[in-house]
C-alpha atoms as a PDB file:
ATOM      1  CA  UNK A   1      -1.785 -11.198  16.104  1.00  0.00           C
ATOM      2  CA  UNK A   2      -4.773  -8.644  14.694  1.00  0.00           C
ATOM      3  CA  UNK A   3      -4.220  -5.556  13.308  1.00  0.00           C
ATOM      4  CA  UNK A   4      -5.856  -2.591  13.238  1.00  0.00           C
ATOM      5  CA  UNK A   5      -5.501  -0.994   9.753  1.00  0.00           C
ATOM      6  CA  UNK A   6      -5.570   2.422   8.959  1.00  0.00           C
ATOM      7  CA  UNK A   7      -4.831   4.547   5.399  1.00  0.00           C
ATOM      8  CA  UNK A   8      -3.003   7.712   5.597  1.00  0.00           C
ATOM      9  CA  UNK A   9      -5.085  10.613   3.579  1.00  0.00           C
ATOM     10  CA  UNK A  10      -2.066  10.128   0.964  1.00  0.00           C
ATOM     11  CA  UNK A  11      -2.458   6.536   0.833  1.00  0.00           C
ATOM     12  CA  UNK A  12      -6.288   7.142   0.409  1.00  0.00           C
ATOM     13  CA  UNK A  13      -5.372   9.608  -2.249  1.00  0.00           C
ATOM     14  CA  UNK A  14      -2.848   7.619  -4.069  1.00  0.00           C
ATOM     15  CA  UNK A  15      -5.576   4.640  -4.268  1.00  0.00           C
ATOM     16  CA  UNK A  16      -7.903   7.159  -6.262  1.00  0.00           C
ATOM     17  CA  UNK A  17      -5.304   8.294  -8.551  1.00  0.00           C
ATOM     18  CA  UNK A  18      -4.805   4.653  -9.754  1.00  0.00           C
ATOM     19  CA  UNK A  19      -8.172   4.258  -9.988  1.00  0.00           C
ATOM     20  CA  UNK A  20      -8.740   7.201 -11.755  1.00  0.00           C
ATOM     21  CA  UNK A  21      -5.831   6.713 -13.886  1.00  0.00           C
ATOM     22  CA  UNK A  22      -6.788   2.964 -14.676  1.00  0.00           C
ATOM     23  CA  UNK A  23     -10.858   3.883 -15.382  1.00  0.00           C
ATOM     24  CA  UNK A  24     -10.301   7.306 -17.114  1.00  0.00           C
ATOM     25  CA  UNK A  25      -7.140   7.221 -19.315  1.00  0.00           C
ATOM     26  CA  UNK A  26      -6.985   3.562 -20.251  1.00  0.00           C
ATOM     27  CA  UNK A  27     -10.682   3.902 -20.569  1.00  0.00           C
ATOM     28  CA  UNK A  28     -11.210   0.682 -18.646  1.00  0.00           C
ATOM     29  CA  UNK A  29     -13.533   0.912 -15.723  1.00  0.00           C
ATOM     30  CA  UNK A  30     -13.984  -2.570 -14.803  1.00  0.00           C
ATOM     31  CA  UNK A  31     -10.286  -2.885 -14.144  1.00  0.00           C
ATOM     32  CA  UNK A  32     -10.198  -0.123 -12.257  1.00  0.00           C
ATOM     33  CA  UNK A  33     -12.920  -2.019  -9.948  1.00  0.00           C
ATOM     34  CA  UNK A  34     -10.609  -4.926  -9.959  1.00  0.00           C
ATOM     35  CA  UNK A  35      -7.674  -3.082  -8.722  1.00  0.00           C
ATOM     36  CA  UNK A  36      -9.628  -1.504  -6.582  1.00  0.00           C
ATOM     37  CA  UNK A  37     -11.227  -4.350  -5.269  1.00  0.00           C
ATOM     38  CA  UNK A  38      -7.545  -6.374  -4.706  1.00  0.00           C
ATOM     39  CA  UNK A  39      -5.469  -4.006  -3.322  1.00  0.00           C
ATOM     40  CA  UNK A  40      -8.192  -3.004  -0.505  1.00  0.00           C
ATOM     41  CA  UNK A  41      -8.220  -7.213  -0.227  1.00  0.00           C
ATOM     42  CA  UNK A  42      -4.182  -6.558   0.262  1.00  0.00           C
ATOM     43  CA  UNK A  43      -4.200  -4.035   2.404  1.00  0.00           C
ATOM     44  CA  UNK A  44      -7.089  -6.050   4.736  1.00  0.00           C
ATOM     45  CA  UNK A  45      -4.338  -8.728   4.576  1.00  0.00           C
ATOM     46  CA  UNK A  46      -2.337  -6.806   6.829  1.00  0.00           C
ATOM     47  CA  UNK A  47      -4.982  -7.119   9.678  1.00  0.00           C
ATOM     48  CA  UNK A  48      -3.608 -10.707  10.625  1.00  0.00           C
ATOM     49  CA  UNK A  49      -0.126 -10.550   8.043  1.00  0.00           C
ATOM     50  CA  UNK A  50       1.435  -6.998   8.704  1.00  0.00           C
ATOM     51  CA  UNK A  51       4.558  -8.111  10.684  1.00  0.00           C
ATOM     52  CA  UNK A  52       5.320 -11.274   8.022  1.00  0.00           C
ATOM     53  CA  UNK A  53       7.190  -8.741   5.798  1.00  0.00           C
ATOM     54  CA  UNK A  54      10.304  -7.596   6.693  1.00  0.00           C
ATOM     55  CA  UNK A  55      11.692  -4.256   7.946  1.00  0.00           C
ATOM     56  CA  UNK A  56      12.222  -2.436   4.693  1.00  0.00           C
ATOM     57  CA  UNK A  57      16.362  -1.222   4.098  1.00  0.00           C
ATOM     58  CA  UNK A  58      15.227   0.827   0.871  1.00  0.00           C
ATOM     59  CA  UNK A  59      15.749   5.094   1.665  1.00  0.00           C
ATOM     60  CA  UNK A  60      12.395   6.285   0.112  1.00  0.00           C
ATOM     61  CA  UNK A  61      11.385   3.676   2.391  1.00  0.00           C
ATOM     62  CA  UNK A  62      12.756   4.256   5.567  1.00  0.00           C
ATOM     63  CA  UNK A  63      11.423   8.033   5.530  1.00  0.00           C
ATOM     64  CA  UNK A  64       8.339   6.439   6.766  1.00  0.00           C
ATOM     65  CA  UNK A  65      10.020   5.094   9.653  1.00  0.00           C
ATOM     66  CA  UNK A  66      12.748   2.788  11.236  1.00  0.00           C
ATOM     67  CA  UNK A  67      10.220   0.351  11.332  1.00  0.00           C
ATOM     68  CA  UNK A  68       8.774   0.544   7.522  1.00  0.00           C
ATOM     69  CA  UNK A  69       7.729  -2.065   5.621  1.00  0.00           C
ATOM     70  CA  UNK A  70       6.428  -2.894   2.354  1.00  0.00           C
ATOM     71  CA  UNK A  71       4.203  -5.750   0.799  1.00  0.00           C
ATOM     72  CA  UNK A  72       3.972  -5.854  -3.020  1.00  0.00           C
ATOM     73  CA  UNK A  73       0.772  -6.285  -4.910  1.00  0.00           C
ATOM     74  CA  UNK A  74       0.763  -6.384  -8.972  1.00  0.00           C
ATOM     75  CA  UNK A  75       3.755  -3.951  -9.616  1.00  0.00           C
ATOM     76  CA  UNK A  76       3.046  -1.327  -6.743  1.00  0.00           C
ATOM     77  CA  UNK A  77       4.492  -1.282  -3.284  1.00  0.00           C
ATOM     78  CA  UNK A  78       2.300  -0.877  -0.439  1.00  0.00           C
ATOM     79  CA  UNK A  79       4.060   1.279   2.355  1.00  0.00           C
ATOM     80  CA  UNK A  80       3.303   0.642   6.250  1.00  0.00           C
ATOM     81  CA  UNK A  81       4.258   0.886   9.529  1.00  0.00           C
ATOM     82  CA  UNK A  82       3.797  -1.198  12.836  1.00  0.00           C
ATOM     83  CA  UNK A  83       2.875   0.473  16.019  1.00  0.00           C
ATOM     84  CA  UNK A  84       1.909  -2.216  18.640  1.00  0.00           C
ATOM     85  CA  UNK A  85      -1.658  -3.569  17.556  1.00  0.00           C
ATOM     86  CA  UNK A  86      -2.229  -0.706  14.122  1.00  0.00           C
ATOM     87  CA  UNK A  87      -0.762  -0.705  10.885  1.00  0.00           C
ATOM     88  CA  UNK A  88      -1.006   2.916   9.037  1.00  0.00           C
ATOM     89  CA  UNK A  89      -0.534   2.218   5.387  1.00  0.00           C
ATOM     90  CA  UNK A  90       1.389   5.288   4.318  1.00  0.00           C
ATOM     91  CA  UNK A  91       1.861   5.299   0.314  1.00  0.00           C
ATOM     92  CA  UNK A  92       0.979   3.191  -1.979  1.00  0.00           C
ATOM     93  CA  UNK A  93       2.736   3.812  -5.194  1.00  0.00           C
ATOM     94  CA  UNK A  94       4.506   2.106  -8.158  1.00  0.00           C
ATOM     95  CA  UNK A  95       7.399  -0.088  -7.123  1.00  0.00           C
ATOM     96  CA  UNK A  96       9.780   1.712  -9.965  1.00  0.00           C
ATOM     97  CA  UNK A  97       9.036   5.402  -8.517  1.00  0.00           C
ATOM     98  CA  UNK A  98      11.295   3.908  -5.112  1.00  0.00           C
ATOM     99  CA  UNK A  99      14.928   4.184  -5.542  1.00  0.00           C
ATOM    100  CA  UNK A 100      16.796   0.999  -3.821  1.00  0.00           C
END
């Protein structure tokens, strides 16, 4: 099945404070491409992968949803939810900030 993908504002905004955080306090901007680069590739992923992962039982989780998922990519957890042919990608934040 395709997906349509879509970023929340606060997933758009949590994207730029990696980025900014990656290019501006570890002083290392092609990284910062790089993550930029493969999480967008993740999140794309989701287009034709988004109902592969399983229905996430984590609280900080579920608050996005009955139906929330989550797909990992290099130590941060990509939030999202399935609503008949769209994914909206809600957070994306460091997998230690949810609590289990």
């Amino acid at each position: 099945m395709f997906y349509r993908v879509t970023l929340s504002k606060q997933a758009k905004f949590d994207i730029e404070k990696v980025y900014d955080y990656i290019e501006q306090m570890l002083f290392a901007p092609l990284a910062a491409e790089n993550f930029l680069r493969d999480i967008y590739h993740c999140i794309a992923n989701l287009e034709t992968h988004a109902s592969i992962y399983a229905i996430s039982m984590y609280q900080d989780v579920l608050r996005y949803g009955i139906n929330a998922r989550t797909v990992n990519y290099n130590g941060f957890t990509i939030i999202y939810t399935i609503h008949r042919r769209y994914v909206l990608v809600h957070r994306i934040i460091h997998g230690s900030l949810i609590k289990k």
